[in-house]
Protein backbone atom coordinates (compact mmCIF):
# COMPACT_ATOMS: atom_id res chain seq x y z
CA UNK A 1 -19.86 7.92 -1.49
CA UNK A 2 -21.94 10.11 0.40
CA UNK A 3 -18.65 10.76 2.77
CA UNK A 4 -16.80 11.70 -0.15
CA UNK A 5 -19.21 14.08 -1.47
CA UNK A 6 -19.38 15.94 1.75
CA UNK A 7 -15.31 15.75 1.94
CA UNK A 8 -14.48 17.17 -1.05
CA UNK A 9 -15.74 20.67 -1.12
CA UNK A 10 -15.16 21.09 2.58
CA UNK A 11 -11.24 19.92 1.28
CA UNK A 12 -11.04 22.48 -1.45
CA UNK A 13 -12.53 25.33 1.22
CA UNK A 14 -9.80 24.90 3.30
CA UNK A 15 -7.21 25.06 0.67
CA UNK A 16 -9.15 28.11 -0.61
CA UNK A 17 -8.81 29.88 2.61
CA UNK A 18 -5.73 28.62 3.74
CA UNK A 19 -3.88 29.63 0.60
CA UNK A 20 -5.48 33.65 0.62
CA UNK A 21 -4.19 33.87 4.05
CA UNK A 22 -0.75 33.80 3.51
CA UNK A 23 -0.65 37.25 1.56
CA UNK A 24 2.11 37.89 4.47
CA UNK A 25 4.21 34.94 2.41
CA UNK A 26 4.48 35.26 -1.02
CA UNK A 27 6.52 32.13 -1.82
CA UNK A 28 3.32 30.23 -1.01
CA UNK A 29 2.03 28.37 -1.96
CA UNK A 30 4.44 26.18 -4.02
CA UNK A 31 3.23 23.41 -6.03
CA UNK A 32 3.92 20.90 -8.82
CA UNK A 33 2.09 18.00 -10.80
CA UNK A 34 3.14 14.20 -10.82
CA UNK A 35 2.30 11.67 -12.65
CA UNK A 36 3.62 7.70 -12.46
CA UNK A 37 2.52 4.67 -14.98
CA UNK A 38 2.97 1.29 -14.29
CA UNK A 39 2.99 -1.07 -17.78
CA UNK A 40 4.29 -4.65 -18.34
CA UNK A 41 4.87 -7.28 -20.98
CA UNK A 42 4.39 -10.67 -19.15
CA UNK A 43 4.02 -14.27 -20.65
CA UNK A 44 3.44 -17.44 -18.77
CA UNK A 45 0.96 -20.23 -17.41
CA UNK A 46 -1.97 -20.52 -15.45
CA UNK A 47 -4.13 -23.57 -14.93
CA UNK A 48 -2.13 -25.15 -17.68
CA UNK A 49 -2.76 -22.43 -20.55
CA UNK A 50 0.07 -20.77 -21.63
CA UNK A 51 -0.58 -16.23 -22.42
CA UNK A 52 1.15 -13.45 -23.64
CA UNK A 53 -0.12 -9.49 -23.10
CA UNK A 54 0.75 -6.13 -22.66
CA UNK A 55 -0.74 -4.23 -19.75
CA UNK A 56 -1.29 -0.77 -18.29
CA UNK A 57 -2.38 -1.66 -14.87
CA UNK A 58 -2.30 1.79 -12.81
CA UNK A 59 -1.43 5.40 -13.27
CA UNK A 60 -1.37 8.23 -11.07
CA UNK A 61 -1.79 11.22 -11.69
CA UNK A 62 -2.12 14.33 -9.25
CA UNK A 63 -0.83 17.88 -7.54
CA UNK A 64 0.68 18.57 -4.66
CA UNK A 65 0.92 21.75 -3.02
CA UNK A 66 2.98 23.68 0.29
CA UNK A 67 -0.11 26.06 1.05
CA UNK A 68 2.32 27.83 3.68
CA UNK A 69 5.28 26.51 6.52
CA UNK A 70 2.59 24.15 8.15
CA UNK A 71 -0.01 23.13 5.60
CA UNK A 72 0.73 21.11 2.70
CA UNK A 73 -2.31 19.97 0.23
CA UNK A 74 -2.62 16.39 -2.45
CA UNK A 75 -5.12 15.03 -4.44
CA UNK A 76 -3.97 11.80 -6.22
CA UNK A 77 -5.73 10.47 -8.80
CA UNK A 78 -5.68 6.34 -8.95
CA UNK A 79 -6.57 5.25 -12.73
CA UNK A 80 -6.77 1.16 -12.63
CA UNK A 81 -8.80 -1.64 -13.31
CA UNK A 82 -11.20 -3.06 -10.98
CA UNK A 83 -10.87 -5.81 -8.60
CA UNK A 84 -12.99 -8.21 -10.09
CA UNK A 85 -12.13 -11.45 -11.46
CA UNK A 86 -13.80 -11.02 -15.35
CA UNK A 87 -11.93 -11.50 -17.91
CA UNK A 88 -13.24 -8.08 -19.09
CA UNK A 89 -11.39 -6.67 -16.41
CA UNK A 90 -8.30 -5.30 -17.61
CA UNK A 91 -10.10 -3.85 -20.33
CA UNK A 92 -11.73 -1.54 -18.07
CA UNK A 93 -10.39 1.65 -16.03
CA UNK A 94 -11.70 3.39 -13.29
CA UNK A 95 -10.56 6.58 -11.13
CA UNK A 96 -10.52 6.70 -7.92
CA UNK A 97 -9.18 9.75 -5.39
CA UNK A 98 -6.48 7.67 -3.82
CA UNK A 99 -5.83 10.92 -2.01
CA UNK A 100 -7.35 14.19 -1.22
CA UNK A 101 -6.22 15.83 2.18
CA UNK A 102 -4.69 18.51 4.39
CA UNK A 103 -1.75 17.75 6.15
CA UNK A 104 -0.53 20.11 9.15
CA UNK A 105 3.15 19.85 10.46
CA UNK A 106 4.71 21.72 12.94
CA UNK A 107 7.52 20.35 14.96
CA UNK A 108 6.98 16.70 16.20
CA UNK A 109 3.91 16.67 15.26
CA UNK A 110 2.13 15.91 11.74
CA UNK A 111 -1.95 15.77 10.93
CA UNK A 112 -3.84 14.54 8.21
CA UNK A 113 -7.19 14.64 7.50
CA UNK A 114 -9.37 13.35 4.03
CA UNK A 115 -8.64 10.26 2.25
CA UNK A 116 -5.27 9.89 3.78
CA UNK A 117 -2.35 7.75 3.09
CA UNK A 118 -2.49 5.19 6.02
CA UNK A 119 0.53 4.09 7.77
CA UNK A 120 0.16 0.29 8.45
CA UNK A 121 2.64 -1.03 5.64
CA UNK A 122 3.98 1.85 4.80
CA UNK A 123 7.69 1.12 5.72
CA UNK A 124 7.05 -2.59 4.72
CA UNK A 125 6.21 -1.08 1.12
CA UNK A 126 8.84 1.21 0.90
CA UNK A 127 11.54 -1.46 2.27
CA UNK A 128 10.41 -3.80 -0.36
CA UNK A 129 10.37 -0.77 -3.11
CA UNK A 130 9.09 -2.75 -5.68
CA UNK A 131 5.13 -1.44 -5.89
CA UNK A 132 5.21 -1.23 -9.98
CA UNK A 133 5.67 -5.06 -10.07
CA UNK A 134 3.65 -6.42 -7.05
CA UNK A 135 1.61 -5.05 -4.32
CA UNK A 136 2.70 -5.53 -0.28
CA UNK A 137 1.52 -8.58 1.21
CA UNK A 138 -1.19 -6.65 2.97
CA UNK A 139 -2.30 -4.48 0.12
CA UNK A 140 -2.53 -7.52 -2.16
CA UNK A 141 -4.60 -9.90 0.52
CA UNK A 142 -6.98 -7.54 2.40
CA UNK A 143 -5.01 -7.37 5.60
CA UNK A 144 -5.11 -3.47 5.19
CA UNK A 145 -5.09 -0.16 2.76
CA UNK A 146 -2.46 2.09 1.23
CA UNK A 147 -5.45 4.83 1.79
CA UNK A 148 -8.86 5.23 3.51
CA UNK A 149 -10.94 8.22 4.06
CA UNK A 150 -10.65 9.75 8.09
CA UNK A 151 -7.70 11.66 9.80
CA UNK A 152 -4.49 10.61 11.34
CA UNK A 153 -1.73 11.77 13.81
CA UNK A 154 1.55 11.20 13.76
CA UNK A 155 4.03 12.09 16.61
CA UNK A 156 7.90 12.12 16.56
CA UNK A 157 9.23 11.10 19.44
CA UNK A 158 12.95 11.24 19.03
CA UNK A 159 15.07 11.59 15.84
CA UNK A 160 14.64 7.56 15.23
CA UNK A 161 10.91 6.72 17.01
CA UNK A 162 7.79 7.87 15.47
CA UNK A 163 3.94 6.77 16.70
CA UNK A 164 0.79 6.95 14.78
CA UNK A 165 -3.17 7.09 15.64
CA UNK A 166 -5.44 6.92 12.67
CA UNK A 167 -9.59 7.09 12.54
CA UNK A 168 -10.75 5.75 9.49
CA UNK A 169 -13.70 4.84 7.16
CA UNK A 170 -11.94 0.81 7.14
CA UNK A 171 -13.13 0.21 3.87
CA UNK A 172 -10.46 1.59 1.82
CA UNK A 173 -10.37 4.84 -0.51
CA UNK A 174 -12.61 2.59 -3.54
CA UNK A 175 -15.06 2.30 -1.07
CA UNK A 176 -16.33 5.39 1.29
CA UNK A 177 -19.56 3.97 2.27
CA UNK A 178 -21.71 6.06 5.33
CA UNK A 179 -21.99 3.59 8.22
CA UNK A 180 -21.27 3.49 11.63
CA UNK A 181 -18.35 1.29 11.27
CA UNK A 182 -14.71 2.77 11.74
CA UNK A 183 -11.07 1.91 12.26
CA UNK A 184 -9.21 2.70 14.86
CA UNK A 185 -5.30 1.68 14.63
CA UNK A 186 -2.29 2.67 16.05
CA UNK A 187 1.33 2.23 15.87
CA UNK A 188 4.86 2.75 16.55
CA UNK A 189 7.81 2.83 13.96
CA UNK A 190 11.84 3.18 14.45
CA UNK A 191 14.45 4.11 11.84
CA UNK A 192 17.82 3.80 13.17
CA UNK A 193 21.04 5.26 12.37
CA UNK A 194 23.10 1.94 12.16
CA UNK A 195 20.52 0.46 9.55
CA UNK A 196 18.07 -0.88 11.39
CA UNK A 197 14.12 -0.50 11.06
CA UNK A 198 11.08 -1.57 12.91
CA UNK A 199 7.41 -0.99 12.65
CA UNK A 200 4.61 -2.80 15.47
CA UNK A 201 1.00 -2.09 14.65
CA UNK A 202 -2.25 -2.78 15.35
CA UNK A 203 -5.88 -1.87 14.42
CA UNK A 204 -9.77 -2.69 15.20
CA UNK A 205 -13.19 -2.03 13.92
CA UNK A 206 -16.46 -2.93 15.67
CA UNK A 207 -19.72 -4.55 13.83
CA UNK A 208 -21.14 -7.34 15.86
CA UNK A 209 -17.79 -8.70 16.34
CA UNK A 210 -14.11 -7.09 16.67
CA UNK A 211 -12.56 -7.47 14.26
CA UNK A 212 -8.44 -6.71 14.46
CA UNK A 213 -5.21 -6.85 12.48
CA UNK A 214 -1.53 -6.93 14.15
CA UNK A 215 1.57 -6.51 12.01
CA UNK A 216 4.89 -6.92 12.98
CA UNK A 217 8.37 -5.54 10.88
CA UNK A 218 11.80 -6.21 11.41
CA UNK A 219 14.53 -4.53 8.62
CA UNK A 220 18.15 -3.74 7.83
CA UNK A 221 19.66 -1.27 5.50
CA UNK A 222 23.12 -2.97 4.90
CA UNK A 223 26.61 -1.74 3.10
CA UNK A 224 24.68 1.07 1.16
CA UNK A 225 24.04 -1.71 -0.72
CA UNK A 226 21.39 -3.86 -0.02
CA UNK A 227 18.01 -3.74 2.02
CA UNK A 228 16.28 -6.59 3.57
CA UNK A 229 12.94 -6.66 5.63
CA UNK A 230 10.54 -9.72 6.89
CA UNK A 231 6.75 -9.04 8.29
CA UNK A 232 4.55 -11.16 10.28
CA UNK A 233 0.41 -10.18 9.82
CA UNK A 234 -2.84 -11.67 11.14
CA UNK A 235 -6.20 -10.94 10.75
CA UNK A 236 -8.44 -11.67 13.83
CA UNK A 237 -12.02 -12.52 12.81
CA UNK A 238 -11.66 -12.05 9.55
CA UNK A 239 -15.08 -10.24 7.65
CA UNK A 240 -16.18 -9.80 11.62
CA UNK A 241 -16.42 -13.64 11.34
CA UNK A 242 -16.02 -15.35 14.51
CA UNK A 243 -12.80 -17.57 14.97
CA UNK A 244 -11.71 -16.70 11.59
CA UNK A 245 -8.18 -15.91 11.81
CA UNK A 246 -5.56 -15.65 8.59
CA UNK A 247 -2.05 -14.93 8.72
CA UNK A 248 0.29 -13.73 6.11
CA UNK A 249 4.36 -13.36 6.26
CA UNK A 250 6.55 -11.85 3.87
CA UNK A 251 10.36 -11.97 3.21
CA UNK A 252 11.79 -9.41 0.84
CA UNK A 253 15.31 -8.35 -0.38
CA UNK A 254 17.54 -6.12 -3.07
CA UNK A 255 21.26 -5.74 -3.35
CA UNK A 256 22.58 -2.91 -6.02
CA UNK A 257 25.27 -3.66 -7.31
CA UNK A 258 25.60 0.18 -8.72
CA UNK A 259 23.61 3.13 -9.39
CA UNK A 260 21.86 1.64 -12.19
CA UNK A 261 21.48 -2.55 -11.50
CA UNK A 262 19.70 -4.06 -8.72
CA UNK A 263 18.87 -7.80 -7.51
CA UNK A 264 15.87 -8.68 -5.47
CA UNK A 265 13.86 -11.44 -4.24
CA UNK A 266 10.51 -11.88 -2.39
CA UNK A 267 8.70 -15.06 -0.66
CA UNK A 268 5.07 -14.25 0.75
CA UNK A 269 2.73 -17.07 2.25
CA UNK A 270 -0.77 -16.28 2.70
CA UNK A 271 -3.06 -18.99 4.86
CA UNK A 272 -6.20 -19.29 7.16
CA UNK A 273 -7.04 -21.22 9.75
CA UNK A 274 -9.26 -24.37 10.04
CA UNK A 275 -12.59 -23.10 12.12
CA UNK A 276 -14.41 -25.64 14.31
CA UNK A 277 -15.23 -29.05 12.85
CA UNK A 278 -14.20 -28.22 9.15
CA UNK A 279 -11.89 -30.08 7.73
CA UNK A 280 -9.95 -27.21 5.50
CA UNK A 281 -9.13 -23.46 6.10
CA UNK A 282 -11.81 -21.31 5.57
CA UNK A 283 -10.08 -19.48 3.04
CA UNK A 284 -8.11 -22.26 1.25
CA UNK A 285 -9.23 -20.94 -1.97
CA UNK A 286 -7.25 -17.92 -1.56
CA UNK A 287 -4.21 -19.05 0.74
CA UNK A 288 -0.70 -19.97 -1.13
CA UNK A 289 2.98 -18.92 -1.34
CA UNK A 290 4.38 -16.20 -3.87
CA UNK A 291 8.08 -15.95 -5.24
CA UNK A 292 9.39 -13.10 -7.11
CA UNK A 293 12.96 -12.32 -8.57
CA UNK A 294 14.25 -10.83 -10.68
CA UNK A 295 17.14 -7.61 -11.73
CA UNK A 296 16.18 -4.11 -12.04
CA UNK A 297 17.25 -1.50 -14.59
CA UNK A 298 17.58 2.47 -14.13
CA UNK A 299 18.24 4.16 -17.10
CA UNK A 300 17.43 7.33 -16.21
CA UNK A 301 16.19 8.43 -12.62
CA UNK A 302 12.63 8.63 -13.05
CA UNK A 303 12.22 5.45 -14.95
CA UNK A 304 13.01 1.39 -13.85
CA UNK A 305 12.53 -1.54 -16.03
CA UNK A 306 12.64 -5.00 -14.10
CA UNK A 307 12.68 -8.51 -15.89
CA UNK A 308 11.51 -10.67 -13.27
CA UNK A 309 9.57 -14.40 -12.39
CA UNK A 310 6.65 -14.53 -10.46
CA UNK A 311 5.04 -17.64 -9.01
CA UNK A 312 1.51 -18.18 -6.97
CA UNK A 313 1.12 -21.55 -5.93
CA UNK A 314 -2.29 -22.35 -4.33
CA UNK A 315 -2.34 -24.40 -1.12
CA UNK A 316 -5.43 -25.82 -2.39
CA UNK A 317 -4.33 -29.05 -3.92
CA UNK A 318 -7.04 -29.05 -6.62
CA UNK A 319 -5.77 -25.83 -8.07
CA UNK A 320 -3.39 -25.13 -10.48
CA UNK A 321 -0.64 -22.81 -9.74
CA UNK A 322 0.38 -20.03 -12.22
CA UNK A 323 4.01 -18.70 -13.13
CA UNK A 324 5.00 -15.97 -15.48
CA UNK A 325 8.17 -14.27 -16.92
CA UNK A 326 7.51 -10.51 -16.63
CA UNK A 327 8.50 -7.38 -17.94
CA UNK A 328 7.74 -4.59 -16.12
CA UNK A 329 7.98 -0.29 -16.30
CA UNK A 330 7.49 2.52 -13.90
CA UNK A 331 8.00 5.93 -15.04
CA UNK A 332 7.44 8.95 -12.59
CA UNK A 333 6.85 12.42 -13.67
């Protein structure tokens, strides 16, 4: 917290300045609010009960602003619950600064620095486009953040190849402890003309042990139509545990069949591996496979509506799996 208290005025000074200086330029800056809600109706089992409820999980709310050509400002504001498991949860919210930087661009080369959007997943989100209704496989099982608070470079190599270097708290933007512990990741990602998509990465952060994630993403826009992606993950020592290694693949899909209706489909599988002499994963309690599907509505630009299954079923044998018939909303601002 003590990083964030530091970041924040220093943030706002450099807008301060940055903005006066450009009396030369009197379109800037240029700005705008946004907002986006995500809400759903869902009813369904788990562990044999059967429940019904209405939720407001998230909302955003934020500004963004072009300070001149080069410097662009955001602050996001994350409104959720917390990540506990109490049944109280949900009827909690907390905020959060999910982002609060500068960002410098000129030519091939872009800068960040604050709490930053991180790069890992962020193709891998945006190919399965689907946020409102379920989390990336890495966002939703610790293998990485949508955010964190440090600085970032990214490079364009051609008009297709992009690479990335990021320095970060590794703790994600809820949590912006002071230690001596940082991330250090890098990657490379490729958008291609013909439809094709790629995205290698890889990441480490020192305590007693190393411990490192590598990602892999292969994806094909298709027809105009449809989009499909799949994603290998693995966590190497795992909470700086030693020999602790999980590994988590996705498969994701949508085909629209017009402006307005969409089909998609996701399979995840989530699993550790068994360390020494044990006789189970380490994390069995939290390994499974996930299936999603379900059609997509647009009514109106800013808003989609998506009935949809979803189904986690636990590779622990003594746990019950849970299903659930959703409804689900995402309106942007």
């Amino acid at each position: 917290m003590k990083k964030c208290l530091f970041l924040l005025p220093a943030f706002m000074l450099v807008i301060h300045t940055v903005g006066f200086s450009q009396s030369d330029t009197p379109d800037y800056p240029v700005g705008k609010p946004f907002a986006r809600i995500y809400s759903d109706f869902y009813a369904g089992f788990e562990d044999g009960e059967y429940n019904t409820a209405f939720e407001v999980k998230r909302a955003y709310l934020g500004y963004g602003s072009q300070l001149s050509e080069h410097f662009y400002a955001k602050v996001n504001l994350d409104i959720g619950s917390p990540n506990d498991q109490s049944q109280y949860a949900l009827l909690r919210r907390y905020a959060y600064f999910k982002n609060a930087y500068l960002e410098y661009q000129n030519g091939r080369v872009k800068i960040n620095f604050g709490i930053i959007p991180i790069y890992h997943f962020n193709i891998q989100e945006k190919t399965w486009g689907h946020r409102y209704l379920y989390k990336s496989v890495n966002d939703a099982h610790g293998f990485g953040f949508t955010a964190d608070l440090g600085t970032s470079v990214q490079y364009r190599i051609s008009d297709a190849v992009t690479a990335d270097l990021s320095i970060t708290n590794g703790e994600g933007y809820t949590q912006l402890q002071s230690d001596d512990k940082y991330k250090v990741g890098t990657g490379v990602t490729g958008i291609f003309d013909n439809g094709l998509m790629f995205r290698l990465y890889g990441d480490f952060s020192r305590d007693e042990l190393i411990q490192s994630t590598l990602s892999s993403f292969l994806g094909y826009h298709f027809l105009e139509k449809g989009v499909a992606g799949v994603e290998w993950n693995i966590k190497l020592n795992d909470n700086f545990q030693a020999a602790h290694h999980r590994t988590a693949i996705s498969a994701y899909g949508s085909w629209d069949f017009n402006s307005r209706w969409q089909l998609f489909g996701r399979y995840d599988r989530v699993s550790g591996n068994i360390v020494g002499d044990e006789l189970i994963p380490y994390s069995l309690s939290e390994d499974g496979t996930a299936i999603i599907g379900g059609i997509q509505y647009s009514p109106l630009k800013y808003v989609r509506i998506a009935l949809n299954y979803q189904d986690w079923y636990p590779l622990a044998a003594n746990t019950g799996n849970m299903n659930a018939l959703y409804l689900n909303l995402e309106i942007k601002l």
